[in-house]
Protein backbone atom coordinates (compact mmCIF):
# COMPACT_ATOMS: atom_id res chain seq x y z
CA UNK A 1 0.00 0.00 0.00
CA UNK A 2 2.88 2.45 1.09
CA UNK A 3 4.52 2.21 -2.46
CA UNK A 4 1.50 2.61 -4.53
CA UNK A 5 1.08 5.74 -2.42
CA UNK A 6 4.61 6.87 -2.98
CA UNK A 7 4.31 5.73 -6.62
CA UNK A 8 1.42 8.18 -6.83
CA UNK A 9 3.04 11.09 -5.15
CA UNK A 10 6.29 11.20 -7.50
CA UNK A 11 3.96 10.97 -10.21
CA UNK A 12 2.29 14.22 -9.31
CA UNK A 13 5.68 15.91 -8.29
CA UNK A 14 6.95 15.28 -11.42
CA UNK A 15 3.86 16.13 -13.23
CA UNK A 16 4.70 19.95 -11.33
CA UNK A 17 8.32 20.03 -11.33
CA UNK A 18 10.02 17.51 -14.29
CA UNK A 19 9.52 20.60 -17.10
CA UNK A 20 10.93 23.18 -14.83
CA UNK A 21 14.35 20.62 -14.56
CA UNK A 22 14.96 20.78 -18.18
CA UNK A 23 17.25 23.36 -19.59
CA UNK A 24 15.66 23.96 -23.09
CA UNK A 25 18.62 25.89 -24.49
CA UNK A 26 20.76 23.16 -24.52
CA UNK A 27 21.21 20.94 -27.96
CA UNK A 28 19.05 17.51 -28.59
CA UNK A 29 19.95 15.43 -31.09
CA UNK A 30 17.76 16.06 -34.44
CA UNK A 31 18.54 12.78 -36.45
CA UNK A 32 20.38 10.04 -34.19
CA UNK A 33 17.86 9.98 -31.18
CA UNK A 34 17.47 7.52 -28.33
CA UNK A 35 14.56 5.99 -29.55
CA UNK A 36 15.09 6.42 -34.05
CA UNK A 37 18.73 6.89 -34.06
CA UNK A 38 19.32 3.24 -35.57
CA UNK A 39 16.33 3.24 -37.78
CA UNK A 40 17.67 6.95 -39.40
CA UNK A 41 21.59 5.46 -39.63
CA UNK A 42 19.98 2.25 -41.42
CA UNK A 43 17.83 4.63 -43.98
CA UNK A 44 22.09 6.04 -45.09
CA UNK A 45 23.99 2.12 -44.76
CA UNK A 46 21.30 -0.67 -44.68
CA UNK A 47 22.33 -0.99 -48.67
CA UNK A 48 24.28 -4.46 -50.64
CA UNK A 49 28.01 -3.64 -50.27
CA UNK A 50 28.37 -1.75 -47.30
CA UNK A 51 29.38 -2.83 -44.25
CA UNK A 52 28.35 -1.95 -40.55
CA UNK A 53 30.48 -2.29 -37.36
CA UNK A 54 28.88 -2.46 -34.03
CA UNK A 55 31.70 -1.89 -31.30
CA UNK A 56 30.33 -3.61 -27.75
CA UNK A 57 28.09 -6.14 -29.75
CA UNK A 58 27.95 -8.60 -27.41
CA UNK A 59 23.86 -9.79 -26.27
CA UNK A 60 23.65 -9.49 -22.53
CA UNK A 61 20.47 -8.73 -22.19
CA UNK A 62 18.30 -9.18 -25.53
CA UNK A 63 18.66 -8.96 -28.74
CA UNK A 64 20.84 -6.72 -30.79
CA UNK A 65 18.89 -4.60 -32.37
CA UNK A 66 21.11 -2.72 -34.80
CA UNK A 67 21.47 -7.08 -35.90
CA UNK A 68 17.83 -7.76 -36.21
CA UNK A 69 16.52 -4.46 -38.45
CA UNK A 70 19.58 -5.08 -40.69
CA UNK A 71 18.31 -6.34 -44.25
CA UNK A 72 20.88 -5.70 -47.20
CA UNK A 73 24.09 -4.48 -45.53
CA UNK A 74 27.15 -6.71 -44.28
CA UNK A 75 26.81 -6.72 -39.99
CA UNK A 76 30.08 -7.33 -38.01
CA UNK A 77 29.95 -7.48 -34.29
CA UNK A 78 33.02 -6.40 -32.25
CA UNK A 79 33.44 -7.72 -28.48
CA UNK A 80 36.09 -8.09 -26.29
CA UNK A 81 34.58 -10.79 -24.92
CA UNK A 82 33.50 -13.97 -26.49
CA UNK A 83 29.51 -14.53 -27.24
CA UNK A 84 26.21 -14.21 -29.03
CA UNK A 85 26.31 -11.98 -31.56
CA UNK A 86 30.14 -11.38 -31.67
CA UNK A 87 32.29 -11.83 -35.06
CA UNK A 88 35.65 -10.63 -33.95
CA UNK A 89 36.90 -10.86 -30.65
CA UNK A 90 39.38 -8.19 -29.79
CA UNK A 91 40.10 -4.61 -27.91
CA UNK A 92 38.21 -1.95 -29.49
CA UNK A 93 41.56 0.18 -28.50
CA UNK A 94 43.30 -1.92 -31.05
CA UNK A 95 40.83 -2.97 -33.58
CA UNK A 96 42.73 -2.01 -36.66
CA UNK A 97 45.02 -4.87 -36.04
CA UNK A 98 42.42 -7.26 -37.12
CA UNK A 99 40.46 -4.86 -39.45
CA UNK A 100 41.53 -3.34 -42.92
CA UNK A 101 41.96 0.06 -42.89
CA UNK A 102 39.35 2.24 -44.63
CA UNK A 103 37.05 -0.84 -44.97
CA UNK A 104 34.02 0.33 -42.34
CA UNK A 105 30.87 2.88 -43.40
CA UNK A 106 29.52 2.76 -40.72
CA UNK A 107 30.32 2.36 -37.13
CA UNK A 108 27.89 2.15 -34.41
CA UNK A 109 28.35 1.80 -30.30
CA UNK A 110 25.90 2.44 -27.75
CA UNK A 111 26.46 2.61 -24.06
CA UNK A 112 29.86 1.49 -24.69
CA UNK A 113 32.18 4.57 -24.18
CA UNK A 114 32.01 4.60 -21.01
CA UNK A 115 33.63 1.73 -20.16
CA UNK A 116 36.79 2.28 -22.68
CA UNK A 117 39.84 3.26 -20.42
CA UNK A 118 41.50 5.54 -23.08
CA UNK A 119 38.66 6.61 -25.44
CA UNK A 120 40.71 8.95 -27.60
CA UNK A 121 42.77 5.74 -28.87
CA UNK A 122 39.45 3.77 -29.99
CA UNK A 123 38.58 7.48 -31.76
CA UNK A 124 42.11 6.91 -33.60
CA UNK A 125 40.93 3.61 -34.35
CA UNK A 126 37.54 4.69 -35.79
CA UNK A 127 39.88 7.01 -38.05
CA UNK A 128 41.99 3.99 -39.08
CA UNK A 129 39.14 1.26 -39.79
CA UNK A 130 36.06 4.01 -41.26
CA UNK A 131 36.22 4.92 -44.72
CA UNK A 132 35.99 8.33 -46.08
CA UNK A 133 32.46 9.50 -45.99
CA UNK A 134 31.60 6.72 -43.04
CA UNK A 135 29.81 7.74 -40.49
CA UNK A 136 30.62 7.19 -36.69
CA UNK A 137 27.30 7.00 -34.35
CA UNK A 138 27.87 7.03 -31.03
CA UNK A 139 25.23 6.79 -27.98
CA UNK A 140 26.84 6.88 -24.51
CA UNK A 141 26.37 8.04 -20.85
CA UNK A 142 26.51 11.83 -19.82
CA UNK A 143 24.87 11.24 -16.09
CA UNK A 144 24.11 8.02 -14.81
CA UNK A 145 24.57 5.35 -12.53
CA UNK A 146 27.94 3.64 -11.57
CA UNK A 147 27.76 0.47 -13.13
CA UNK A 148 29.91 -2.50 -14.23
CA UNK A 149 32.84 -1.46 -12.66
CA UNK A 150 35.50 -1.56 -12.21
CA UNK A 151 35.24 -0.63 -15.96
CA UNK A 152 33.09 2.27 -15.42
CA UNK A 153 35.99 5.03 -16.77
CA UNK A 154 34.30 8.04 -17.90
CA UNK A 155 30.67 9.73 -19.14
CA UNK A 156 30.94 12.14 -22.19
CA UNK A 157 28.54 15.58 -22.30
CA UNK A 158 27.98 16.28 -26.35
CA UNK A 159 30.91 18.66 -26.83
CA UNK A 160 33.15 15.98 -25.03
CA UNK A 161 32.44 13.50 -27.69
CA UNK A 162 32.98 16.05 -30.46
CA UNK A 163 36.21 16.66 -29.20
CA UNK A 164 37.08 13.16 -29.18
CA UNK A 165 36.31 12.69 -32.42
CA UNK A 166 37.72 16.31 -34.25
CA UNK A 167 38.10 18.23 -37.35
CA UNK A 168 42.06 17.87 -36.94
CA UNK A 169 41.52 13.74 -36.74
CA UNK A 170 39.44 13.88 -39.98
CA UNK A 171 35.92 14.18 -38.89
CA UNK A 172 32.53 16.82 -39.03
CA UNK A 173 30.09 16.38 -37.30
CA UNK A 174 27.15 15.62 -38.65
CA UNK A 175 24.63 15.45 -35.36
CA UNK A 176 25.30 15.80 -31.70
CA UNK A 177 23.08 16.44 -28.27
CA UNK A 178 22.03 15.32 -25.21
CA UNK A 179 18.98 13.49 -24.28
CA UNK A 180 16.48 12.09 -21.85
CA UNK A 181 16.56 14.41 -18.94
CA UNK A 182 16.80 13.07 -15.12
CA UNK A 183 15.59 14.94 -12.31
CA UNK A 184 18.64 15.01 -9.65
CA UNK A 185 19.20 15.98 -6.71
CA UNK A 186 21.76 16.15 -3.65
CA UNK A 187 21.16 13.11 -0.92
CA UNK A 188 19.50 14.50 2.81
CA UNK A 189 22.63 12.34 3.69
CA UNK A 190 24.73 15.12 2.39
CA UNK A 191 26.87 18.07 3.40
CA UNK A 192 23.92 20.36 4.98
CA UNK A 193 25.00 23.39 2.20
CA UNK A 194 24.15 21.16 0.10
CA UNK A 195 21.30 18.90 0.92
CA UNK A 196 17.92 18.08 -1.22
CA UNK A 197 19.62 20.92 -3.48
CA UNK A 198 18.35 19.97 -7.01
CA UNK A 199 20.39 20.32 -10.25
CA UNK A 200 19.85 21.70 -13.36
CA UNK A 201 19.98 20.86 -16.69
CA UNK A 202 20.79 16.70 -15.81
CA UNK A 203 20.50 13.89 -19.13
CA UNK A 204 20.85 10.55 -19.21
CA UNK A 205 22.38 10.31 -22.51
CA UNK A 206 24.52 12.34 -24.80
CA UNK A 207 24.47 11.44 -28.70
CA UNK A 208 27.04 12.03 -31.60
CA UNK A 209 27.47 11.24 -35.36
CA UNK A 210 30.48 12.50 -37.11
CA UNK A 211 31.50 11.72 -40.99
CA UNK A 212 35.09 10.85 -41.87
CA UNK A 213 36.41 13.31 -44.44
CA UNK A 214 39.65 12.80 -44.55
CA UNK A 215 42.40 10.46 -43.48
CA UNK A 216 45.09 11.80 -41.19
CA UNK A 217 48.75 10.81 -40.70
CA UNK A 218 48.39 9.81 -36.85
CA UNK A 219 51.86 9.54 -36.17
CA UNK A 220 52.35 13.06 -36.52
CA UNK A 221 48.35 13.77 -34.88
CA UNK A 222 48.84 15.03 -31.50
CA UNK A 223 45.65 15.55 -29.04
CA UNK A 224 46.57 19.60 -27.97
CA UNK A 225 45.08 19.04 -31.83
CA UNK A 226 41.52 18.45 -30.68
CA UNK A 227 41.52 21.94 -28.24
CA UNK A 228 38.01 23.80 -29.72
CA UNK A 229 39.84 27.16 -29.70
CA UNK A 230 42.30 26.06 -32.27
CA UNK A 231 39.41 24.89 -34.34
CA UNK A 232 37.50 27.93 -33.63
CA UNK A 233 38.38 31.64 -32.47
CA UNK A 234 35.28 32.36 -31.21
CA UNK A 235 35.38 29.56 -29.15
CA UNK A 236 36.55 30.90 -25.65
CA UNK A 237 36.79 29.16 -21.61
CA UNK A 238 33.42 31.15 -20.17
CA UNK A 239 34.01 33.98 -17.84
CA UNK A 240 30.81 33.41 -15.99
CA UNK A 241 29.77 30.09 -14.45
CA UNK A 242 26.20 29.74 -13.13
CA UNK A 243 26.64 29.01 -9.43
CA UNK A 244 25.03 25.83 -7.57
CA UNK A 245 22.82 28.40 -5.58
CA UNK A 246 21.36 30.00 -9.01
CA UNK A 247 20.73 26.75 -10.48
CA UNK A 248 19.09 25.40 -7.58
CA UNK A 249 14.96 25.05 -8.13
CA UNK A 250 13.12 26.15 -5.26
């Protein structure tokens, strides 16, 4: 009885407060969305002849679902473990060593990111394996949950992941955002400044899809390479930070 009653009152709180969370001004993702991103990448590389990587393609729990709307295109699964739905077995940090260069359209990895330990050497990979005009389609974690650790290394916002993968490593991007917002809040078990204090602006998910359009001599590619400023002037570290205290919903 006590949780359909508790059920019932976060309903209604959220029903008042949920839209009031969400910071509108930040980017979504137009195309490659949490719940059509596949079925828009499929409509560009679901054709004879091409060839789609999924990175993290092991089935843990279900199906694969990039595996089961595929019709016409060639589908290669990439774990490093052993299992259903896995073709190659390896390290996606040194993937290149088992496929040809410039062979890949189109690379997709969801909720995978995360767990890679040096992230920037899979993007070098991407840049190795994808061929000119591929696409890269990445879904990953920008707030969430510690989970299977202890390979739980990092969560990417939507500019971190179009950092990672650059103009100066041979990519634009093509679509990029965040997506489905959490309410979030400090514990009561908390530092007392900081208790029940709410944040703003909090996703689950951050989304990115960049095109290969060039290939890039990586032994002379440094990373001080990817720094936005270089890329763009008008690009510049903000001199005003929104507080804790001003983003805090009363």
């Amino acid at each position: 009885m006590l949780g359909h009653i508790r059920k019932l009152y976060l309903q209604l709180e959220a029903l008042v407060y949920d839209e009031r969370a969400i910071d509108k001004s930040l980017p979504r993702p137009k195309f490659f969305t949490h719940e059509n991103g596949i079925d828009w990448m499929l409509k560009k590389f679901d054709k004879s002849g091409l060839k789609i990587l999924e990175i993290g393609s092991k089935e843990v729990v279900g199906y694969s679902l990039l595996n089961k709307k595929i019709k016409k295109a060639e589908y290669i699964g990439l774990d490093i473990q052993e299992g259903r739905n896995v073709d190659i077995v390896t390290d996606a940090h040194e993937m290149s060593k088992l496929i040809e260069k410039n062979s890949i359209d189109c690379i997709y990895s969801s909720s995978v990111f995360e767990h890679l330990y040096a992230p920037w050497l899979v993007a070098e990979e991407v840049s190795k394996i994808l061929k000119i005009g591929g696409y890269i389609c990445v879904e990953t974690h920008f707030t969430y949950q510690a989970h299977e650790r202890p390979f739980n290394f990092f969560n990417f916002s939507d500019l971190g992941l179009k950092v990672l993968f650059n103009n100066n490593l041979g990519f634009d991007c093509i679509d990029a955002g965040l997506d489905l917002p959490l309410r979030a809040r400090f514990s009561i078990k908390g530092p007392k400044y900081l208790r029940m204090k709410e944040l703003y602006s909090a996703f689950s998910h951050s989304y990115f899809v960049g095109k290969k359009i060039k290939d890039i001599d990586l032994d002379t590619y440094t990373w001080i390479k990817a720094n936005p400023t270089l890329l763009d002037e008008k690009i510049k570290y903000p001199e005003r930070i929104d507080s804790l205290e001003k983003r805090h919903i009363d």
